[in-house]
C-alpha atoms as a PDB file:
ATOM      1  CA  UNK A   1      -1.821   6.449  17.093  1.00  0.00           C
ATOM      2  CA  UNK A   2      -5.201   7.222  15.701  1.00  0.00           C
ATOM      3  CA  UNK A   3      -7.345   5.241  13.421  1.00  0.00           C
ATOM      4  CA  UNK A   4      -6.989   7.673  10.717  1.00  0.00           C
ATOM      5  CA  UNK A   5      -3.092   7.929  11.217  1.00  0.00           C
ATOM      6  CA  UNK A   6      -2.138   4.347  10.656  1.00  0.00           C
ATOM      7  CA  UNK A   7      -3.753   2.984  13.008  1.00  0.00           C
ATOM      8  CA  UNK A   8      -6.481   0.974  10.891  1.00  0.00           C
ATOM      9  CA  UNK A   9      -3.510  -1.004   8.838  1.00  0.00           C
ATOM     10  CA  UNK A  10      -2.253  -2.023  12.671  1.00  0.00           C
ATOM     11  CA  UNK A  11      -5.672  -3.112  13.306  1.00  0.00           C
ATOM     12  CA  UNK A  12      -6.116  -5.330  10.305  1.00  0.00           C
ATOM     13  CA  UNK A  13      -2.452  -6.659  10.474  1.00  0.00           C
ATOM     14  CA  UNK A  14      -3.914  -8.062  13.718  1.00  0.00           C
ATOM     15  CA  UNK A  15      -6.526  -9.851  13.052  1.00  0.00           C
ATOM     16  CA  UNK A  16      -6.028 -10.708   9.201  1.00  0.00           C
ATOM     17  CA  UNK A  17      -2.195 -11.688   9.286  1.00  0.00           C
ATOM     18  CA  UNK A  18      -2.916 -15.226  11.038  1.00  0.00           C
ATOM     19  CA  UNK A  19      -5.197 -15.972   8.069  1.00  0.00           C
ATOM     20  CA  UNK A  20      -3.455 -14.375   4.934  1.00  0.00           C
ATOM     21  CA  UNK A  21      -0.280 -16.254   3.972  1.00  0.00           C
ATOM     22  CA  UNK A  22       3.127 -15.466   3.638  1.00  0.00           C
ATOM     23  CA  UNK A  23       4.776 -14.044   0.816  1.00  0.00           C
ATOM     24  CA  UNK A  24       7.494 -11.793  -0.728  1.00  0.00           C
ATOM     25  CA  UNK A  25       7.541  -8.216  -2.443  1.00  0.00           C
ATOM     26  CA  UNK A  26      10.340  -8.217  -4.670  1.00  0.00           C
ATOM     27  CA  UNK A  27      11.869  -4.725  -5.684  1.00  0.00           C
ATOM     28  CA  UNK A  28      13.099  -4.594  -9.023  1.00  0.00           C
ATOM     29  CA  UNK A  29      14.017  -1.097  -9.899  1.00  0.00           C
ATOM     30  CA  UNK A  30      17.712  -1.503  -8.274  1.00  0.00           C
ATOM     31  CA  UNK A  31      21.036  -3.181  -9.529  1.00  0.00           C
ATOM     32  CA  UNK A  32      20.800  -6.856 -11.722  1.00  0.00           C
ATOM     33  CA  UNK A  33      22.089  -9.781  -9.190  1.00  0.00           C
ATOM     34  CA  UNK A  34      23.368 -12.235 -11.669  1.00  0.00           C
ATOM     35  CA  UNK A  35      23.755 -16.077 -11.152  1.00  0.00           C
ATOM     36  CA  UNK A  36      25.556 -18.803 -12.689  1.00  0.00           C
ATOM     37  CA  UNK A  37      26.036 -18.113 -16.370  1.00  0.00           C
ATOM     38  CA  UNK A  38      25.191 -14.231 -16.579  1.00  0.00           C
ATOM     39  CA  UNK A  39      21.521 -15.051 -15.646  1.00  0.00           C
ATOM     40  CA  UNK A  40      19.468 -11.883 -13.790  1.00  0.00           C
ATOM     41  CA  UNK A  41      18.461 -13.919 -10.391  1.00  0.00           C
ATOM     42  CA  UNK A  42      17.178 -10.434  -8.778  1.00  0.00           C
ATOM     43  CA  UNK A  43      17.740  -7.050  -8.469  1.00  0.00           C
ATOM     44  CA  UNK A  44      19.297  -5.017  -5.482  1.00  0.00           C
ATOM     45  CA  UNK A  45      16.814  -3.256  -3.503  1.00  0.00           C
ATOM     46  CA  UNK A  46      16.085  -6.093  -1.432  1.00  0.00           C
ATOM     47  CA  UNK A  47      13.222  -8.029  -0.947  1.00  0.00           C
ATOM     48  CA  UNK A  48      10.256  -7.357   2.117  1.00  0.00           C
ATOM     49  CA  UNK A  49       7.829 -10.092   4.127  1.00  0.00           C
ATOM     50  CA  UNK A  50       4.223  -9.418   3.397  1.00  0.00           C
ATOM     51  CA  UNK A  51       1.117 -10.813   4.003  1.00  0.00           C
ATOM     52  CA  UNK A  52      -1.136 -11.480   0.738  1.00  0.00           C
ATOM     53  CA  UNK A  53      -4.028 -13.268  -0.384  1.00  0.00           C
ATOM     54  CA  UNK A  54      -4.770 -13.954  -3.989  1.00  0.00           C
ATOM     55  CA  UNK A  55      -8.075 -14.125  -5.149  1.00  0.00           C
ATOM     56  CA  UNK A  56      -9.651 -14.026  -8.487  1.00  0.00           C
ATOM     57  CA  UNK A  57     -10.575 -11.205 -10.633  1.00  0.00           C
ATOM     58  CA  UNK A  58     -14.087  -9.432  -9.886  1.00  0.00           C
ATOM     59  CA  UNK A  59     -15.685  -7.569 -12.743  1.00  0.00           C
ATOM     60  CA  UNK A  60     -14.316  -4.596 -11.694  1.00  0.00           C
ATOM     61  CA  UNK A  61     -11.182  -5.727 -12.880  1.00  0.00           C
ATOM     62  CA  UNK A  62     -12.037  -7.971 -15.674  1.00  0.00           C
ATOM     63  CA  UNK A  63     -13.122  -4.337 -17.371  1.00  0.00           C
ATOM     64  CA  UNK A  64      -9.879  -2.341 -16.225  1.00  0.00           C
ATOM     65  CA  UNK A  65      -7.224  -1.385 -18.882  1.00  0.00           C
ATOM     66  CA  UNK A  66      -4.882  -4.258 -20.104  1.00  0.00           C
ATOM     67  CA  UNK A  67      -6.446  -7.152 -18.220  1.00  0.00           C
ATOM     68  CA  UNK A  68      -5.421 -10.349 -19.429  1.00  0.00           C
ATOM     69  CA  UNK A  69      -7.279 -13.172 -18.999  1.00  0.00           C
ATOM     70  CA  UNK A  70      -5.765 -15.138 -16.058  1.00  0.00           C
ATOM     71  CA  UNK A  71      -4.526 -12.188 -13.681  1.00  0.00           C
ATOM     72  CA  UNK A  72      -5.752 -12.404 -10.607  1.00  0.00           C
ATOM     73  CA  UNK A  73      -6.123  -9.714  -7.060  1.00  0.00           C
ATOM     74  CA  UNK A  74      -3.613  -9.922  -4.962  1.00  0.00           C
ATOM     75  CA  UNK A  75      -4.385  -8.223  -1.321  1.00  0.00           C
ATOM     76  CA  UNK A  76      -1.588  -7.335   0.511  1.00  0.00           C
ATOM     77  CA  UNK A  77      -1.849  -6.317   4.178  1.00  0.00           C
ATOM     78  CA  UNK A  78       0.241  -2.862   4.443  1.00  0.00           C
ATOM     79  CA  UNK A  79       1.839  -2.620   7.923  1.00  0.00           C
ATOM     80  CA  UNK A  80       5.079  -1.976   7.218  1.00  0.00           C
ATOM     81  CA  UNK A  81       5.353  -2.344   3.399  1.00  0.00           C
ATOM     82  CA  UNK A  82       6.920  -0.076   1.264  1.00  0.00           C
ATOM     83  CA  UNK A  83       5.407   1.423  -1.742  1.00  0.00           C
ATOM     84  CA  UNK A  84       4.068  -1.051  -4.354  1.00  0.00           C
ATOM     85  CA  UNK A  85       4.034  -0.341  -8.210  1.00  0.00           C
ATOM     86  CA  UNK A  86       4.269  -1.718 -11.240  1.00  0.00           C
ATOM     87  CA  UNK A  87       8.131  -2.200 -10.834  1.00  0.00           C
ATOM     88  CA  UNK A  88       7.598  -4.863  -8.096  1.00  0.00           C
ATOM     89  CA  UNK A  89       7.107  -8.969  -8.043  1.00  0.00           C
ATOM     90  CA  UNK A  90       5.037 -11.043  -5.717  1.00  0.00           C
ATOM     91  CA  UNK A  91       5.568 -14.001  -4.454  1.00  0.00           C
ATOM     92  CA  UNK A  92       2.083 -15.673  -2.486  1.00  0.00           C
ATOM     93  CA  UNK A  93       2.031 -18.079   0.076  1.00  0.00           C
ATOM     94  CA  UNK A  94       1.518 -20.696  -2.687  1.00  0.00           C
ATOM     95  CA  UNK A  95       4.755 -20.160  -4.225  1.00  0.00           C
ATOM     96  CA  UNK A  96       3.985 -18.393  -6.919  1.00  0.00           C
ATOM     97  CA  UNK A  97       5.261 -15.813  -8.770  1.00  0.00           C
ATOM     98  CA  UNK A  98       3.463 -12.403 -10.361  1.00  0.00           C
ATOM     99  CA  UNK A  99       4.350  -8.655 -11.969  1.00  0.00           C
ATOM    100  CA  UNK A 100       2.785  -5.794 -10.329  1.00  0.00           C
ATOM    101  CA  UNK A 101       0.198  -5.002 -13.375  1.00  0.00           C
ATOM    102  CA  UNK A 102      -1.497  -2.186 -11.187  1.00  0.00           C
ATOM    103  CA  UNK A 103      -1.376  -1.161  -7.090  1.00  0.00           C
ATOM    104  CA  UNK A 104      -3.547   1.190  -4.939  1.00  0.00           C
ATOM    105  CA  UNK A 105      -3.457   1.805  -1.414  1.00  0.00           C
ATOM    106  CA  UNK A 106      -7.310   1.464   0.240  1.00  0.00           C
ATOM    107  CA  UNK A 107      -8.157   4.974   1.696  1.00  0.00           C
ATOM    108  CA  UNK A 108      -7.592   3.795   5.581  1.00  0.00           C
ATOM    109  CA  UNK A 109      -3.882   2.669   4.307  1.00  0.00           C
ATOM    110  CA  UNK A 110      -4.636  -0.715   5.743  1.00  0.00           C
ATOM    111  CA  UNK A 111      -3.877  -2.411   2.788  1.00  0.00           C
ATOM    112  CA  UNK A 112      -2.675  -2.783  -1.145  1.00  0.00           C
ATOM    113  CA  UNK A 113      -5.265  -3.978  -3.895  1.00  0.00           C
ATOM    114  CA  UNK A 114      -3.085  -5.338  -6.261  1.00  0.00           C
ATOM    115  CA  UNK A 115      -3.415  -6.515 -10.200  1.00  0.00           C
ATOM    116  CA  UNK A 116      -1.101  -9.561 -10.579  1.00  0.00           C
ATOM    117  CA  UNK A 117      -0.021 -11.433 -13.832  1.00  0.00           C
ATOM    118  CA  UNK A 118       1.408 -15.036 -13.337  1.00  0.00           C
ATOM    119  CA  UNK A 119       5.076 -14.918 -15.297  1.00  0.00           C
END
């Protein structure tokens, strides 16, 4: 596999995934899952391991379109993650959870640069 192929994410998985924490990508574009009393728990679609840091906001983002005060960057290595947008939830390694505000892929696909709002 060549650097240019793919092989740059498999490079950073390997050295940054013993220092970026564990976390979840939640989809939410399938099916409700309901709990006790009718309440939306998830949504079918399942839910994938990842490896994000969160980090706050540079002034590049402060001045993007609909940034609240309080979102923060999440960085998300990208072996073997799906496609992230706005429809998805993250969970970080610190337990907390935050709506997809915004997603791109870095040109060498090696990871996702993320907009997160705590909710």
């Amino acid at each position: 596999m060549g650097l240019l192929n793919g092989g740059i994410a498999s490079v950073f998985h390997s050295v940054f995934s013993g220092i970026y924490l564990d976390g979840t990508l939640h989809a939410g574009t399938g099916e409700p899952i309901y709990g006790p009393g009718s309440v939306i728990t998830g949504y079918s679609g399942g839910d994938s391991d990842i490896k994000v840091q969160t980090d706050a906001t540079g002034d590049a983002v402060r001045d993007d379109v609909g940034f609240a005060e309080g979102d923060v960057t999440l960085i998300i290595l990208a072996l073997n993650v799906p496609q992230i947008t706005s429809d998805h939830e993250v969970t970080d390694g610190y337990g907390e959870k935050f709506s997809i505000q915004r997603a791109s892929l870095d040109a060498a696909r090696s990871h996702w640069v993320c907009r997160g709002r705590k909710g």
